[in-house]
C-alpha atoms as a PDB file:
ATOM      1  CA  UNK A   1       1.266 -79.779   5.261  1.00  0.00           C
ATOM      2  CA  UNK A   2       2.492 -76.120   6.231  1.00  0.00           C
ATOM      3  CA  UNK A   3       2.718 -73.406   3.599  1.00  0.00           C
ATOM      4  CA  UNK A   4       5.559 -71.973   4.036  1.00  0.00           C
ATOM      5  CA  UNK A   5       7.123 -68.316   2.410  1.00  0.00           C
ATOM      6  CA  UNK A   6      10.528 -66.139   2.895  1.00  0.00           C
ATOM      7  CA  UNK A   7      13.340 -66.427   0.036  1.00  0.00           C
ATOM      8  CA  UNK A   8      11.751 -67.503  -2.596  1.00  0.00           C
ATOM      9  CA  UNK A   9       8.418 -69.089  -4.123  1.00  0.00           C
ATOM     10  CA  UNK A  10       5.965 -69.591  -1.571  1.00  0.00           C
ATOM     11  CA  UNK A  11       5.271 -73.774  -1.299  1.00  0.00           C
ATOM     12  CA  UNK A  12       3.820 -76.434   0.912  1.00  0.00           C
ATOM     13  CA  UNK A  13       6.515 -78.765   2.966  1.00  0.00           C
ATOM     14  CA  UNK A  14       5.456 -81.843   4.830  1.00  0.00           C
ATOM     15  CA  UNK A  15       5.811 -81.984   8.559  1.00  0.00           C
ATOM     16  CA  UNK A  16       9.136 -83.204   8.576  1.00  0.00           C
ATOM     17  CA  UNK A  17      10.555 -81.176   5.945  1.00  0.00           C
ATOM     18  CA  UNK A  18       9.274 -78.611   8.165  1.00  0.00           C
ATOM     19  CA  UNK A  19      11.181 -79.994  11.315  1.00  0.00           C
ATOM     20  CA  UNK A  20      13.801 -80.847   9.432  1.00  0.00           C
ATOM     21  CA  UNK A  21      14.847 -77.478   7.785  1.00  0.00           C
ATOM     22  CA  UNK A  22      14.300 -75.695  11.351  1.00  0.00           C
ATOM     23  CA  UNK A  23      11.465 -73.070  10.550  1.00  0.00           C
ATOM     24  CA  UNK A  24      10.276 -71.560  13.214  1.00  0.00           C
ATOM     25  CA  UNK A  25       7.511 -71.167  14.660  1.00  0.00           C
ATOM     26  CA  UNK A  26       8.144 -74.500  16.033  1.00  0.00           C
ATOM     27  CA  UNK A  27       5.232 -77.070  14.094  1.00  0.00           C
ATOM     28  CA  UNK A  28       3.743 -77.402  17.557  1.00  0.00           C
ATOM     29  CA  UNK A  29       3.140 -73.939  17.546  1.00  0.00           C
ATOM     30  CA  UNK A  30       1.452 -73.474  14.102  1.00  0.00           C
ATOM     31  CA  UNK A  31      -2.289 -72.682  14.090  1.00  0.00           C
ATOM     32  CA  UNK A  32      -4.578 -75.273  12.726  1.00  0.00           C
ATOM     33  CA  UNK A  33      -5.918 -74.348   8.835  1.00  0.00           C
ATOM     34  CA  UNK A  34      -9.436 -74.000  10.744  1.00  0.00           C
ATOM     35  CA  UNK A  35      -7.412 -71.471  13.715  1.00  0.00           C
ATOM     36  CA  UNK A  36      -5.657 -69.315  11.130  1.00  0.00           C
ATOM     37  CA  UNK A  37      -8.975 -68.903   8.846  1.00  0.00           C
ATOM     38  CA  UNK A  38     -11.310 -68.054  12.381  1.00  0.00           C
ATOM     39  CA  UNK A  39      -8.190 -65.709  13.222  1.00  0.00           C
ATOM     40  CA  UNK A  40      -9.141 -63.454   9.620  1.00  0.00           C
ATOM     41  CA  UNK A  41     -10.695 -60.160   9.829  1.00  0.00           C
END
């Protein structure tokens, strides 16, 4: 799952909604839930 923000209400998309709608960064790319929560000040 990615959480995922912009236009609208902030949600969580599977992986391949993900893909499939063309966000970027690519999925590959994301940080793991345990990278982006080390990453916090």
């Amino acid at each position: 799952m990615v959480y995922v923000w912009g236009s609208g209400s902030p949600t969580y998309v599977t992986e391949a909604v993900y893909r499939a709608k063309g966000y970027l960064p690519a999925f590959e790319d994301l940080p793991t839930e345990d990278e982006y929560d080390a990453a916090k000040p």
